[in-house]
N, C-alpha and C. Protein backbone atom coordinates (compact mmCIF):
# COMPACT_ATOMS: atom_id res chain seq x y z
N UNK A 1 0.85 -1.18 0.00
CA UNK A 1 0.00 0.00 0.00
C UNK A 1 0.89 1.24 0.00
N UNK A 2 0.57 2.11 -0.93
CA UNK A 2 1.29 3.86 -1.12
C UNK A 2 1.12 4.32 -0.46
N UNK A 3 1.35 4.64 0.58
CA UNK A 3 1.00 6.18 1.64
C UNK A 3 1.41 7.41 0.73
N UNK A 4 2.32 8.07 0.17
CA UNK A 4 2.25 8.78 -1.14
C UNK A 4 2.52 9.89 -0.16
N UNK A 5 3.46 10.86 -0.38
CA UNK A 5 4.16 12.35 0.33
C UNK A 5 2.71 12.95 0.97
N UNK A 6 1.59 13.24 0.32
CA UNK A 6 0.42 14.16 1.09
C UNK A 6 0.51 13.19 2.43
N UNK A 7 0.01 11.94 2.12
CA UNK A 7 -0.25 11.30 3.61
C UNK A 7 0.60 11.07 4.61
N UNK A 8 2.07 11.66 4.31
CA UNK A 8 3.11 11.51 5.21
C UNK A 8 2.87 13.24 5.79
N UNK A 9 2.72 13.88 5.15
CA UNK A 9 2.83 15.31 5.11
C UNK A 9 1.65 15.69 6.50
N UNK A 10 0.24 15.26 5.96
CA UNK A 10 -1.14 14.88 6.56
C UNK A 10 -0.70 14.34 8.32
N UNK A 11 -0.04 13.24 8.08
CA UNK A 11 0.32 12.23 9.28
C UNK A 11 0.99 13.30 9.96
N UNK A 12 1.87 13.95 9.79
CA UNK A 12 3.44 15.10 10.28
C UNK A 12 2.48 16.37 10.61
N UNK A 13 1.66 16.79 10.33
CA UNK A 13 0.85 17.77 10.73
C UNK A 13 -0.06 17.41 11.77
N UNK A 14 -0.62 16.16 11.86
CA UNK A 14 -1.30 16.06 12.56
C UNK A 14 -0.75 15.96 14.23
N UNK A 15 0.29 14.67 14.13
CA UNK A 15 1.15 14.94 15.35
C UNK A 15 1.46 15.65 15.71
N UNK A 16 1.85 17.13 14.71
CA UNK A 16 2.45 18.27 15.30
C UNK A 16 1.08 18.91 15.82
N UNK A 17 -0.02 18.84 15.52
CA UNK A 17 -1.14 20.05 16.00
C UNK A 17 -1.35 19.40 17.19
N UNK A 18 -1.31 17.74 17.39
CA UNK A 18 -1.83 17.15 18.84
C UNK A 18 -1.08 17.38 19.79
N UNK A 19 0.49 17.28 19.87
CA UNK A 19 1.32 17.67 20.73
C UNK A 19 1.45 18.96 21.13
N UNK A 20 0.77 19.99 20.28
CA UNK A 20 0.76 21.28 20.32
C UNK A 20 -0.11 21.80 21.11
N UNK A 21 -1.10 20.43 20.91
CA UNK A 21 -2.55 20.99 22.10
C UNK A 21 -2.39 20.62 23.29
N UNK A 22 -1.82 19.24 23.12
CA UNK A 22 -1.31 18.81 24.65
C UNK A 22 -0.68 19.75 25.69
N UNK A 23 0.35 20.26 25.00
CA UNK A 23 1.59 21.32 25.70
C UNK A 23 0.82 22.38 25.52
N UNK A 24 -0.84 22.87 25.35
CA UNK A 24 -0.92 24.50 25.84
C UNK A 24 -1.57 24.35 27.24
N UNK A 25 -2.19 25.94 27.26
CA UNK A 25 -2.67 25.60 28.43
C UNK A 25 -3.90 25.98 28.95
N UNK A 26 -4.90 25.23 27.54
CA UNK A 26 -6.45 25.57 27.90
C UNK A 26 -6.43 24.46 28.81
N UNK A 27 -7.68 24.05 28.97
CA UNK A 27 -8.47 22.95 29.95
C UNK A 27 -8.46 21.99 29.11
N UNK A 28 -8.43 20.77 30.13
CA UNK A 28 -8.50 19.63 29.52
C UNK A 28 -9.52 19.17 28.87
N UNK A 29 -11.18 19.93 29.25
CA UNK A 29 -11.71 19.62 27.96
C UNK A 29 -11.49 20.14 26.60
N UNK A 30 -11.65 21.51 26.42
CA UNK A 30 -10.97 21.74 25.19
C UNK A 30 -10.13 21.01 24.59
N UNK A 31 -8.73 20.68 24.98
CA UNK A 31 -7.92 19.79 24.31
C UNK A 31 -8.66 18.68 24.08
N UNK A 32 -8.98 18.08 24.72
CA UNK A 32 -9.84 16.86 24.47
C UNK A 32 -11.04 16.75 23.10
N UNK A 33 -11.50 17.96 22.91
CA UNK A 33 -12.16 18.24 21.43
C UNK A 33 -11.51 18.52 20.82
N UNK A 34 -10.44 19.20 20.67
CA UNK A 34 -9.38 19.90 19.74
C UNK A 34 -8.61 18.82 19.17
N UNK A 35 -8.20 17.66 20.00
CA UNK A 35 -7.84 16.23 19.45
C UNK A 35 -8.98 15.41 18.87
N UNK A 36 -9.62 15.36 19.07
CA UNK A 36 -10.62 14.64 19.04
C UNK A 36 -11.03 15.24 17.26
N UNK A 37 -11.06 16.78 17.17
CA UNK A 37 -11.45 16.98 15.61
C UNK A 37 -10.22 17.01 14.62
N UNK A 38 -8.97 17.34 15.21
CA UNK A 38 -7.77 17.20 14.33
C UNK A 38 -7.90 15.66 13.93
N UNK A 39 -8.11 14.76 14.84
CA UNK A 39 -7.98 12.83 14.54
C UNK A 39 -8.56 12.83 13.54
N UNK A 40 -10.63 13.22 13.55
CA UNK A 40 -11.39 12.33 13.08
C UNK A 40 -11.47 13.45 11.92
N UNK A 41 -10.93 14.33 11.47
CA UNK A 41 -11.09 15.18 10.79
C UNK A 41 -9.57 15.39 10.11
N UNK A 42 -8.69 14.68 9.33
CA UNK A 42 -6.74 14.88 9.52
C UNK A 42 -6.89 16.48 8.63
N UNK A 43 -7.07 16.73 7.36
CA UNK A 43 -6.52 18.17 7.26
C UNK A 43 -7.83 19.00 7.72
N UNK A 44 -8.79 19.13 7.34
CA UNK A 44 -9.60 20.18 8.17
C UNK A 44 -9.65 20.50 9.58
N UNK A 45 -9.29 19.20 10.35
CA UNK A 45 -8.64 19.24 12.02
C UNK A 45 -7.98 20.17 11.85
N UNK A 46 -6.83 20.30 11.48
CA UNK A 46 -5.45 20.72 11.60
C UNK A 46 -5.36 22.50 11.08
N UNK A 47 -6.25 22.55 9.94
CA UNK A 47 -6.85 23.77 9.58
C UNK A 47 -7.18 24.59 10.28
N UNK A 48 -8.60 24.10 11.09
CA UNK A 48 -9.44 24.51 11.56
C UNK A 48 -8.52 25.04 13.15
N UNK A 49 -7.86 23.89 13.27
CA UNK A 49 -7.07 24.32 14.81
C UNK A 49 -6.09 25.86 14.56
N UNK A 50 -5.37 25.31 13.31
CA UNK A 50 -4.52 26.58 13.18
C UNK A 50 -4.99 27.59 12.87
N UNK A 51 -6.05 27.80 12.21
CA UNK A 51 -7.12 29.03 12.47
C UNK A 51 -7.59 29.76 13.86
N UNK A 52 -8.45 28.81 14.21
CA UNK A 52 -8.80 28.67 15.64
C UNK A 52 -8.98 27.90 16.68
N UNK A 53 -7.51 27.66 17.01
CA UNK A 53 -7.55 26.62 18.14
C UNK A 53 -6.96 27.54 19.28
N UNK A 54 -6.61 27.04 20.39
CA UNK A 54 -6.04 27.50 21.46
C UNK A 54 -4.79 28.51 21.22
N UNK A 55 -4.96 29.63 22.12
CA UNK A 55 -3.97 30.25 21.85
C UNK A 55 -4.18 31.62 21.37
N UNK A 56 -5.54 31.35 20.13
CA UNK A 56 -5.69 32.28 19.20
C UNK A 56 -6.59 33.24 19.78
């Protein structure tokens, strides 16, 4: 099976936005949705966080 550069790219973004949420310092629920839509959601998660996720 191809994983193909986007889905490595996809995969590398995503880890980076989850660890990113982990290490801030909203509440644990927030993070807990903020992972929860980066997972089930990989680029619009990640979008949507760096738009407006914590922090912002």
């Amino acid at each position: 099976m191809e994983v193909g550069v986007i889905g490595i790219l996809v995969l590398i973004a995503d880890v980076y936005a989850v660890l990113k949420i982990l290490n801030s310092s909203s509440s644990d629920g927030r993070k807990a949705i903020w992972i929860a839509v980066v997972i089930l959601l990989p680029i619009l998660g990640v979008i949507a966080w760096y738009l407006l996720g914590p922090g912002r």
